[in-house]
Protein backbone atom coordinates (compact mmCIF):
# COMPACT_ATOMS: atom_id res chain seq x y z
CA UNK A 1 0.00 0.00 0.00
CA UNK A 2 1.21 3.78 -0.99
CA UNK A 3 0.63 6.68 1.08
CA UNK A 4 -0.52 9.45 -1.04
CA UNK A 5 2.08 12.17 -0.85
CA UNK A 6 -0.41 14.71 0.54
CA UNK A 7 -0.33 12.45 4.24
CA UNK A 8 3.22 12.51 4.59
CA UNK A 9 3.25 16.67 5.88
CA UNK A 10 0.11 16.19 7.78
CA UNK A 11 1.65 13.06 9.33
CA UNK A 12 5.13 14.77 10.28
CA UNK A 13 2.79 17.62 11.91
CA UNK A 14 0.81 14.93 13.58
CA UNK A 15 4.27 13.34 14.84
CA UNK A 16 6.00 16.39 15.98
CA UNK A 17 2.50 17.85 17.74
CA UNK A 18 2.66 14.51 19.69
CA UNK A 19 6.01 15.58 20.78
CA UNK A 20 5.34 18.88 21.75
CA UNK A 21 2.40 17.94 23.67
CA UNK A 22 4.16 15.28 25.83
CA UNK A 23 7.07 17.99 26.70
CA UNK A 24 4.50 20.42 27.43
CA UNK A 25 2.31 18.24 29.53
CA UNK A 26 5.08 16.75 31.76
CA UNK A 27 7.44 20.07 32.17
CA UNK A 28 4.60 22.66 32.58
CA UNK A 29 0.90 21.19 32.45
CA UNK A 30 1.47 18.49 35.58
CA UNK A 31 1.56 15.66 33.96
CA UNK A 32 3.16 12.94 35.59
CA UNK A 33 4.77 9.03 35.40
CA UNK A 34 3.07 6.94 38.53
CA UNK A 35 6.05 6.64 39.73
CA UNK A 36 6.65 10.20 40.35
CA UNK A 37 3.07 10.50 42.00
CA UNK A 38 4.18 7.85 44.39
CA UNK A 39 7.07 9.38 45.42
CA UNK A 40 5.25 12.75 46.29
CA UNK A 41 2.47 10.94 48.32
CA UNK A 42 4.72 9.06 50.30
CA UNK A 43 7.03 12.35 51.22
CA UNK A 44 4.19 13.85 51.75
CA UNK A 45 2.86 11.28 54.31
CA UNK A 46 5.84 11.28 55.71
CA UNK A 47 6.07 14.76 56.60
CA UNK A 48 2.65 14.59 57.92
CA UNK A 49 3.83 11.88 60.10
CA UNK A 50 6.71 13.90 61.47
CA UNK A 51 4.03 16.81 61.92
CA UNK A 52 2.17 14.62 64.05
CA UNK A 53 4.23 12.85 65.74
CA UNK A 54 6.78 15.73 66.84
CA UNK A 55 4.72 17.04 69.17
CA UNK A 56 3.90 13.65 71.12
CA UNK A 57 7.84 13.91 71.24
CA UNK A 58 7.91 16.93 72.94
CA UNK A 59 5.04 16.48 75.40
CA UNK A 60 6.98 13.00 76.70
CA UNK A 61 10.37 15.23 77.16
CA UNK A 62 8.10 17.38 79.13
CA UNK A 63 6.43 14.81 81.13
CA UNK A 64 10.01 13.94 82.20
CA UNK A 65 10.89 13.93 85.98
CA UNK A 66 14.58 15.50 84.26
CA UNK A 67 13.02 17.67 81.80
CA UNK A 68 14.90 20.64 82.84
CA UNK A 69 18.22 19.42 83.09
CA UNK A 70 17.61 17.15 79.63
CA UNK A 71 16.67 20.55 78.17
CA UNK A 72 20.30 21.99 79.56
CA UNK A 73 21.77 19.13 78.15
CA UNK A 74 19.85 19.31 74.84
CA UNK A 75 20.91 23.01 74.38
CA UNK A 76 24.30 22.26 75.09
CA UNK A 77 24.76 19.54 72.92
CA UNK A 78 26.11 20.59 68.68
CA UNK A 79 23.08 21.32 66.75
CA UNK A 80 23.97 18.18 64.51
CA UNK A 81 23.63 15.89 67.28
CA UNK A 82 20.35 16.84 69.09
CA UNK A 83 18.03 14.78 66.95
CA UNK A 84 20.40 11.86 68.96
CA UNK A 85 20.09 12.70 71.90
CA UNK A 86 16.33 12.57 71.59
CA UNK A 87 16.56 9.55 70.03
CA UNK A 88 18.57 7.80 72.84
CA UNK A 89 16.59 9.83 75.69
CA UNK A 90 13.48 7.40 74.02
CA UNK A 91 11.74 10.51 73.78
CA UNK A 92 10.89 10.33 69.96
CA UNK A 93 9.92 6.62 70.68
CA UNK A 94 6.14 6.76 70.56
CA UNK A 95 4.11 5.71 73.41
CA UNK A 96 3.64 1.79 72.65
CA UNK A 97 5.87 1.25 70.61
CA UNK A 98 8.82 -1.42 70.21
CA UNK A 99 10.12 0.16 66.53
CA UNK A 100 13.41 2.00 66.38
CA UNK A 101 12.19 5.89 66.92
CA UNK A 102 11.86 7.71 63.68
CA UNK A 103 15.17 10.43 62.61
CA UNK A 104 12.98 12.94 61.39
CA UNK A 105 10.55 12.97 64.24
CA UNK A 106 13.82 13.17 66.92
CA UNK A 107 14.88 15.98 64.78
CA UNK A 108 11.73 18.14 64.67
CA UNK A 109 11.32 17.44 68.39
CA UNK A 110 15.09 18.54 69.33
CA UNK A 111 14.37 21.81 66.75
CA UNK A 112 10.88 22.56 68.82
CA UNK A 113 12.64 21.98 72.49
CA UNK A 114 16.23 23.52 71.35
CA UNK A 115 13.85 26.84 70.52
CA UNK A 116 11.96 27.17 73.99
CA UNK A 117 11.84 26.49 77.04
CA UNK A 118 10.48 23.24 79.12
């Protein structure tokens, strides 16, 4: 079978509008792969875990019979280490729980206590 020669422009235009419309769609109109949507839901779970969760962090430092003098400690400790020291205080391990406590959650927790007081 022959194509007339009339199709071949309009199927070059068809081809290269196609083309455009897929590098339109996925830089600027919001397209995206699955994949890519399952990445952003789970970071975005995940920081609405941390969200969550930080604050049970910080209301079990409070509840502490050494709050103050963890909260010294805390402040006195480098930046870079706080999110450990909540860690290993248990603090950031959530009431009923036997899972290792969760980095990001010690971290928000030390940036919320390391900013006020107990």
């Amino acid at each position: 079978m022959k194509i007339p020669a009339k199709t071949e422009p309009f199927l070059w235009g068809v081809g290269a509008g196609a083309i455009a419309l897929a590098i339109i769609g996925f830089n600027f109109g919001g397209w995206m792969t699955s994949s890519t949507a399952k990445q952003q839901a789970s970071t975005s779970a995940e920081l609405a875990m941390v969200k969550l969760l930080a604050p049970i962090c910080v209301a079990q430092f409070r509840m502490d019979p050494k709050a103050t003098a963890s909260l010294a400690a805390l402040v006195a400790t480098d930046r870079w280490d706080q999110s450990a020291y909540v860690s290993k205080g248990g603090w950031a391990t959530m009431p009923g729980s036997t899972a290792e406590p969760n980095r990001d959650v010690a971290e928000a927790c030390a940036k919320t206590l390391a900013k006020r007081d107990v």
